[in-house]
N, C-alpha and C. Protein backbone atom coordinates (compact mmCIF):
# COMPACT_ATOMS: atom_id res chain seq x y z
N UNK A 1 113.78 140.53 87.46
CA UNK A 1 113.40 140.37 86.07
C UNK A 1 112.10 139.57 86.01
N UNK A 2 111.37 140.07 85.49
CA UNK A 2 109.61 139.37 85.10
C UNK A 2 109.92 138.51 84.05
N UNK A 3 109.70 137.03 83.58
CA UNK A 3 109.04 136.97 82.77
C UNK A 3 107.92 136.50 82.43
N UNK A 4 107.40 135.97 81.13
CA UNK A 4 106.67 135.66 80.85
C UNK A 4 106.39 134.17 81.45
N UNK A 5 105.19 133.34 82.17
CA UNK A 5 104.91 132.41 82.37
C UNK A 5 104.63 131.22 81.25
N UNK A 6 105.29 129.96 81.00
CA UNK A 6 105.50 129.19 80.00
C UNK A 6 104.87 127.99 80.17
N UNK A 7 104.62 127.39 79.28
CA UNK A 7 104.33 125.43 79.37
C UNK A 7 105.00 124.92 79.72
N UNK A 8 105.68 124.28 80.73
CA UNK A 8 106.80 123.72 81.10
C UNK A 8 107.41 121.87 80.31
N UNK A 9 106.04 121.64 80.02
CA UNK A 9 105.59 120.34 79.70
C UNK A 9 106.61 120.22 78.08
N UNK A 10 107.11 119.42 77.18
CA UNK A 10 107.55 119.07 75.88
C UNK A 10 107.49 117.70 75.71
N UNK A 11 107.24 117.24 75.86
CA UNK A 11 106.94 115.45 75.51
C UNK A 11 106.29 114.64 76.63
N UNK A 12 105.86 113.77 75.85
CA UNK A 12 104.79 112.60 77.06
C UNK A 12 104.80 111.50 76.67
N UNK A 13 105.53 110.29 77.40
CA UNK A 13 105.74 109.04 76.48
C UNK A 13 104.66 108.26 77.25
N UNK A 14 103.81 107.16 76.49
CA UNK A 14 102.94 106.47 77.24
C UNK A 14 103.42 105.36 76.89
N UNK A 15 103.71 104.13 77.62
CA UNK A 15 104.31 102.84 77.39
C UNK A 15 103.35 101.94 77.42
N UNK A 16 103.56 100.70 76.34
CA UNK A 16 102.52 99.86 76.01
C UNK A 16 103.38 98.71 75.78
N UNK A 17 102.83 97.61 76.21
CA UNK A 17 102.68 96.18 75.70
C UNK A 17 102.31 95.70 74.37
N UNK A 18 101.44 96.25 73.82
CA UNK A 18 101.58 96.22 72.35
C UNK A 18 101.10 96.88 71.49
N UNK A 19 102.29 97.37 70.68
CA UNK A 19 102.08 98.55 70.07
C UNK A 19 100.86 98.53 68.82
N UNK A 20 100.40 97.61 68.57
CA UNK A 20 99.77 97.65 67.33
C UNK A 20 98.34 97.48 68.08
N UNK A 21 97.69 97.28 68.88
CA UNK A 21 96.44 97.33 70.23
C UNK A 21 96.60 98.67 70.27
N UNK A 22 97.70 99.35 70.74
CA UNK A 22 97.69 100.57 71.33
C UNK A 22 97.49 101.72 70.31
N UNK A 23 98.48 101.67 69.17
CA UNK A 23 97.77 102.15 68.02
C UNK A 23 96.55 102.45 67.51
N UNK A 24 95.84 101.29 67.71
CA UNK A 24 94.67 101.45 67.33
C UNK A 24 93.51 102.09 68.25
N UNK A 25 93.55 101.38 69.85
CA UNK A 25 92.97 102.60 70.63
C UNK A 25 93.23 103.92 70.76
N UNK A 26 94.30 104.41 70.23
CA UNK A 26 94.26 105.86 70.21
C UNK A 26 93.69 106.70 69.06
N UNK A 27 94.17 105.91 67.93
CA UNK A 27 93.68 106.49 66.92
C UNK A 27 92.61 106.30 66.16
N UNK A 28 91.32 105.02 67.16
CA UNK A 28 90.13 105.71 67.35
C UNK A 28 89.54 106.23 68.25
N UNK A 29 89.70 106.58 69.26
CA UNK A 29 89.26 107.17 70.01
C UNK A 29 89.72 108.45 69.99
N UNK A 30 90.38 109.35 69.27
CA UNK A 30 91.21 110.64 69.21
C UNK A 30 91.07 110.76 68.05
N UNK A 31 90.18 110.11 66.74
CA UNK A 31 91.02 109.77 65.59
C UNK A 31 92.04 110.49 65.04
N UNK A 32 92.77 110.26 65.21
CA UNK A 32 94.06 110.37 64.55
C UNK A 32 94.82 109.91 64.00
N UNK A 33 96.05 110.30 63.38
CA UNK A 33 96.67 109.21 62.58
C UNK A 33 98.13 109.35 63.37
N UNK A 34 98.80 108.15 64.28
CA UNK A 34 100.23 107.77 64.10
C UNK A 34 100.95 108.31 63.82
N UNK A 35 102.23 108.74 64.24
CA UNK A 35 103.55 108.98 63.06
C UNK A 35 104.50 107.82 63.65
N UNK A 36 104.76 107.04 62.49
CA UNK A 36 106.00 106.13 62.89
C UNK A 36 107.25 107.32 63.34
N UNK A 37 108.12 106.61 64.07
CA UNK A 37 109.49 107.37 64.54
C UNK A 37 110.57 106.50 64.39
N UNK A 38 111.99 107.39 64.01
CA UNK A 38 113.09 106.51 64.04
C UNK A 38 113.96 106.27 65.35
N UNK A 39 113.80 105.19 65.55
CA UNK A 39 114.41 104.96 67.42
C UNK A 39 115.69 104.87 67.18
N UNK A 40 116.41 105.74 68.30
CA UNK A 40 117.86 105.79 68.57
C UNK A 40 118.42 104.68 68.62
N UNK A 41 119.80 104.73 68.22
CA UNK A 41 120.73 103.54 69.03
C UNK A 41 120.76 102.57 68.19
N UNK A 42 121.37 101.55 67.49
CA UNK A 42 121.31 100.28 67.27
C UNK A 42 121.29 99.14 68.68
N UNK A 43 120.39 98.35 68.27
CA UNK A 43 120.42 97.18 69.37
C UNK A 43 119.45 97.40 70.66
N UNK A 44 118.41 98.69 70.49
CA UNK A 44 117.66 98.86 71.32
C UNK A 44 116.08 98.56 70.57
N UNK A 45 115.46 97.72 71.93
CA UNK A 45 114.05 97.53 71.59
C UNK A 45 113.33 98.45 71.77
N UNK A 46 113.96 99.69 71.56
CA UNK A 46 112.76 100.74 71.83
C UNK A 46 111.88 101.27 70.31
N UNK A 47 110.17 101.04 70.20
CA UNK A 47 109.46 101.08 69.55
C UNK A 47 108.98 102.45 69.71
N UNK A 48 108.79 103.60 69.04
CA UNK A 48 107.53 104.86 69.01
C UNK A 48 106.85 104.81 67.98
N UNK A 49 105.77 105.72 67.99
CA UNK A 49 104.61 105.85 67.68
C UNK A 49 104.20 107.19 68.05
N UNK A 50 104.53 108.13 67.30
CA UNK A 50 104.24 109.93 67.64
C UNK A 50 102.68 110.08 67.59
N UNK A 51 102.07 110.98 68.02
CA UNK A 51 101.23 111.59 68.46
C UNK A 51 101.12 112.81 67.14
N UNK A 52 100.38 113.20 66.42
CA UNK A 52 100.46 114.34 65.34
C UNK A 52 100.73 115.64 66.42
N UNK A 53 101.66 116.34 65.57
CA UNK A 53 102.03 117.73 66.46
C UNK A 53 101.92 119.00 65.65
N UNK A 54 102.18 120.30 65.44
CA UNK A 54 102.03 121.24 64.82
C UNK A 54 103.45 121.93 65.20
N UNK A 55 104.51 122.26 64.11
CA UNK A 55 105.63 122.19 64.21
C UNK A 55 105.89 123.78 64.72
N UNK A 56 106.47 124.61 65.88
CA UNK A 56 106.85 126.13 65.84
C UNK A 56 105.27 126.35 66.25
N UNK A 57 104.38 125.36 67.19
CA UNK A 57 103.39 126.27 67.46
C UNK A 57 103.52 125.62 68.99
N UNK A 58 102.41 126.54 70.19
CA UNK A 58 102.89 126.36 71.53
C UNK A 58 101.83 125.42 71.70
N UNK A 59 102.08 124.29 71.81
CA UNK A 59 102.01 123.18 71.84
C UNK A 59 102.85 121.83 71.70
N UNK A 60 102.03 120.65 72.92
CA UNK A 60 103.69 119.28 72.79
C UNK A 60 103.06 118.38 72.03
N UNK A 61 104.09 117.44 72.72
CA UNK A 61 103.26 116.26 71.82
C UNK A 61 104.29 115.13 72.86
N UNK A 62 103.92 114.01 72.41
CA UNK A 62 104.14 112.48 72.75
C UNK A 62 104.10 111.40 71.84
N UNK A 63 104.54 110.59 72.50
CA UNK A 63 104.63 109.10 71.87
C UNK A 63 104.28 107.47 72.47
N UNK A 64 104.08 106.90 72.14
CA UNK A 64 103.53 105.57 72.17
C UNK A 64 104.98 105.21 72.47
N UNK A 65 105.71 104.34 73.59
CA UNK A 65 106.36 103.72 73.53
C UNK A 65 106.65 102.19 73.91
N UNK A 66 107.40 101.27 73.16
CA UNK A 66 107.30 99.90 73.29
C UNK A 66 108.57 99.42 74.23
N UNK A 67 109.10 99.35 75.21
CA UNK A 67 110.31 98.73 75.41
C UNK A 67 110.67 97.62 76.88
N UNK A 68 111.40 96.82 76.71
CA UNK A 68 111.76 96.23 77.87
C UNK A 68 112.38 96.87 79.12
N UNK A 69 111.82 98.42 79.12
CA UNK A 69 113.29 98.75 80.05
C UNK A 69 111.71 99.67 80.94
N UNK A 70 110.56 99.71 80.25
CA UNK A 70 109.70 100.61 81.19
C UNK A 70 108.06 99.90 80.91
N UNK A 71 107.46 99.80 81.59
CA UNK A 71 106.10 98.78 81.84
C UNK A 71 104.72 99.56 81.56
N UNK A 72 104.01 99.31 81.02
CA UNK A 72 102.64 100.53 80.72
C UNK A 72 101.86 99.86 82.32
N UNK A 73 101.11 100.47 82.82
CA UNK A 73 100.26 100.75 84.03
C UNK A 73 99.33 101.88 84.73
N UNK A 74 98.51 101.14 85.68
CA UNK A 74 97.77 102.61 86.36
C UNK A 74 98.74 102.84 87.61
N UNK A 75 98.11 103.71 87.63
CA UNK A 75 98.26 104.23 89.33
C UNK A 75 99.87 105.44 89.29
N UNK A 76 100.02 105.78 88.12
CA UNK A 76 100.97 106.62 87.61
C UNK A 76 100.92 108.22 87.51
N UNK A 77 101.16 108.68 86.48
CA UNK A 77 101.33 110.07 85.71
C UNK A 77 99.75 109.86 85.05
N UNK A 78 98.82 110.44 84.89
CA UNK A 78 97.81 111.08 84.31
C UNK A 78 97.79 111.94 83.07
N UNK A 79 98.42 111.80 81.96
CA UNK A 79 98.06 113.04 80.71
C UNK A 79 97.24 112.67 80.29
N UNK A 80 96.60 114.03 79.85
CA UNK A 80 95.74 114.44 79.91
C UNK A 80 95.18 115.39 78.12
N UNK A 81 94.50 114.43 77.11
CA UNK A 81 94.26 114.71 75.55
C UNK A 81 93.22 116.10 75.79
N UNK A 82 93.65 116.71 75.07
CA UNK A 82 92.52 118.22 74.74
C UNK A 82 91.34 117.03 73.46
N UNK A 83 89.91 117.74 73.57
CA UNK A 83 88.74 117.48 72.72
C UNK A 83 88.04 119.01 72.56
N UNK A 84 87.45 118.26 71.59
CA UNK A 84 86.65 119.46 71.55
C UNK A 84 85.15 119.50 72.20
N UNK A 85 84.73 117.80 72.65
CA UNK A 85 83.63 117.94 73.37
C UNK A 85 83.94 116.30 74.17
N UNK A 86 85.05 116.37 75.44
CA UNK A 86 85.27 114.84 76.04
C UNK A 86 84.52 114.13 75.79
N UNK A 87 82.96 114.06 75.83
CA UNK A 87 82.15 113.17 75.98
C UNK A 87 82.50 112.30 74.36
N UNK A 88 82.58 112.67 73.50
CA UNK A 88 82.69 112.40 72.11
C UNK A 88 84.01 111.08 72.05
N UNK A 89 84.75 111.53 72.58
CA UNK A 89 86.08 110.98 72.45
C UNK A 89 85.91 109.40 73.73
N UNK A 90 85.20 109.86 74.76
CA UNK A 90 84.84 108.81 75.69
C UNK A 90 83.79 107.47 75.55
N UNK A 91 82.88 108.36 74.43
CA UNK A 91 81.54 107.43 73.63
C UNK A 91 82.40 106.59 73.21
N UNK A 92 83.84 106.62 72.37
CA UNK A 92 84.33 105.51 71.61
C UNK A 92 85.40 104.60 72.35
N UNK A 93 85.80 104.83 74.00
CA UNK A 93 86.18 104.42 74.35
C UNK A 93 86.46 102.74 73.95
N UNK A 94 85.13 101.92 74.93
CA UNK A 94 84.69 100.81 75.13
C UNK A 94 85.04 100.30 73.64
N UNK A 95 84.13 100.79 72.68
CA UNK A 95 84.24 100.04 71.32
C UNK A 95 85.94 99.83 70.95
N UNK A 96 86.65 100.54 71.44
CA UNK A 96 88.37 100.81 70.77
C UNK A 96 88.75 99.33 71.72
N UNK A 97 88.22 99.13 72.53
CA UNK A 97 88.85 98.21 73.29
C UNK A 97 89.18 98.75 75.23
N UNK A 98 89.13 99.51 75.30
CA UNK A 98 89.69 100.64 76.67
C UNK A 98 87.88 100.79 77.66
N UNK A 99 88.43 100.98 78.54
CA UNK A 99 87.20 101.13 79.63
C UNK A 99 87.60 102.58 80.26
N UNK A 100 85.83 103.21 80.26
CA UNK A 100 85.74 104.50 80.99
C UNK A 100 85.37 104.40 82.63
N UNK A 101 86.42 104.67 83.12
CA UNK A 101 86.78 104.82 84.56
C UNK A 101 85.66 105.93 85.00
N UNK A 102 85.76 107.45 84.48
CA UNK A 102 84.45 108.33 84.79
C UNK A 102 83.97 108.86 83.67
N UNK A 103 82.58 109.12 83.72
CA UNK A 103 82.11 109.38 82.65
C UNK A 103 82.59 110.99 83.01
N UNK A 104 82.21 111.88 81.63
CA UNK A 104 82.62 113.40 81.59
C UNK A 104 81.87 113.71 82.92
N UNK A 105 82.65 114.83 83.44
CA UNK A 105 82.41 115.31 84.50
C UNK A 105 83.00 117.30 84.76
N UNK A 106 82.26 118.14 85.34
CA UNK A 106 82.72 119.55 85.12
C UNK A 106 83.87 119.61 86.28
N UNK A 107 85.04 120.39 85.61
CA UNK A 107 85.80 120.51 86.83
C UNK A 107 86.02 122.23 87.16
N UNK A 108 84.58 123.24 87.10
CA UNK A 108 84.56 124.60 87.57
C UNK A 108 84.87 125.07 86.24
N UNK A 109 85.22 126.20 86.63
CA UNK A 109 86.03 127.08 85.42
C UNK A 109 86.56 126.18 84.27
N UNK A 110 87.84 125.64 84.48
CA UNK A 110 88.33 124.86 84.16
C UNK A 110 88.03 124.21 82.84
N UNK A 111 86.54 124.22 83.18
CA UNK A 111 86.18 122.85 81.36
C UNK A 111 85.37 122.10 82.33
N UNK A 112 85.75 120.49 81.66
CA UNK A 112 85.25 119.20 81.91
C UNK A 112 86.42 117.85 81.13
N UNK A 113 86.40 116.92 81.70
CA UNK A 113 86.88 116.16 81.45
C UNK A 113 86.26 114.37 81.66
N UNK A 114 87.10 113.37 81.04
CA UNK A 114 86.72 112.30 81.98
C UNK A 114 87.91 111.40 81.70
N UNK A 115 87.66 109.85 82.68
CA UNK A 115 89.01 109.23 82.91
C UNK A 115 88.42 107.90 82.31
N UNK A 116 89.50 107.38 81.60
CA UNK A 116 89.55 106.17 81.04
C UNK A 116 90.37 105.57 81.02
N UNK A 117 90.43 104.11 80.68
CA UNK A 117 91.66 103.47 80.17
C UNK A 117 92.22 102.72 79.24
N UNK A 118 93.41 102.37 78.65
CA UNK A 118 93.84 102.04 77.43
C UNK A 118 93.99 100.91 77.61
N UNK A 119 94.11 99.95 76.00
CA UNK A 119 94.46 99.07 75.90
C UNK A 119 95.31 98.32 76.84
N UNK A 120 96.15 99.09 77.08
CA UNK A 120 97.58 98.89 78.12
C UNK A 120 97.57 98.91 79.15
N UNK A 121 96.59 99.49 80.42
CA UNK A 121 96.09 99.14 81.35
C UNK A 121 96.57 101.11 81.66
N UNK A 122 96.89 101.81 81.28
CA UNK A 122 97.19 103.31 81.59
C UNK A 122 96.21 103.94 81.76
N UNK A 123 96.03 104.77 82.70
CA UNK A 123 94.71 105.68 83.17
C UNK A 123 94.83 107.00 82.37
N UNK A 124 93.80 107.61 81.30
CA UNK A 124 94.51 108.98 81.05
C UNK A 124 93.07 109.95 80.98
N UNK A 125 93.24 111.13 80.60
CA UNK A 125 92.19 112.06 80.55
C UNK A 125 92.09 112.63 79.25
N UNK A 126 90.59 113.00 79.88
CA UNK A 126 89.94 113.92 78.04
C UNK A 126 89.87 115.17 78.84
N UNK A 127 90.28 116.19 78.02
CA UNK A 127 89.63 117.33 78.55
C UNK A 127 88.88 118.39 77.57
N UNK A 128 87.91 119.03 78.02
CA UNK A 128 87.45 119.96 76.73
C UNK A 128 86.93 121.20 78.15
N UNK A 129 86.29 122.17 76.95
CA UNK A 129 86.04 123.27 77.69
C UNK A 129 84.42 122.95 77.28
N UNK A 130 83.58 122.04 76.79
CA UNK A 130 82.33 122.24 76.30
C UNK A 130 82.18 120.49 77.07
């Protein structure tokens, strides 16, 4: 049986030290806006912070998460934000607070991308096709 080849990927949590720093580097440097979330469970410190998503279309999404049970850092998982031109999204790095690790760079076919980092000390990527 063939089928069709899929996104395997549905959520991406990025963990932060503080959520209201982290907030704000993302959503200028991506500008975007936040979605608060309602965290499971009574009696858990777990904090989110959604990522805007497009509901029934093929595409994921993620969240900002705050908790005592998992540590934000480098040297991890890499996700990786779509742009429409990386360099754009990397110009506002520094000012958000976050440092650019590489400036945009072509990776072939592929596009281009570059690597930076967040408030939180997390390494992540821009990618665009321009």
């Amino acid at each position: 049986m063939t089928t069709q080849p899929k996104n395997p990927f549905t959520w991406v949590e990025i963990y932060v030290a503080d959520m209201d720093r982290a907030r704000q580097f993302y959503e200028t440097v991506l500008q975007i806006e936040m979605i608060p979330m309602q965290t499971p469970g009574e009696g858990s410190d777990l904090e989110m912070l959604s990522f805007p998503w497009a509901e029934g279309e093929a595409n994921i999404s993620g969240a900002l998460c705050k908790t005592s049970a998992m540590q934000p850092g480098t040297g991890g998982t890499v996700v990786y934000f779509t742009c429409e031109d990386c360099a754009a999204e990397t110009s506002r790095v520094e000012a958000a607070g976050g440092q650019v690790l590489q400036d945009k760079f072509q990776i072939g076919e592929y596009g281009f991308c570059s690597i930076v980092m967040d408030t939180e000390g997390n390494t992540i990527g821009l990618h665009s096709m321009k």
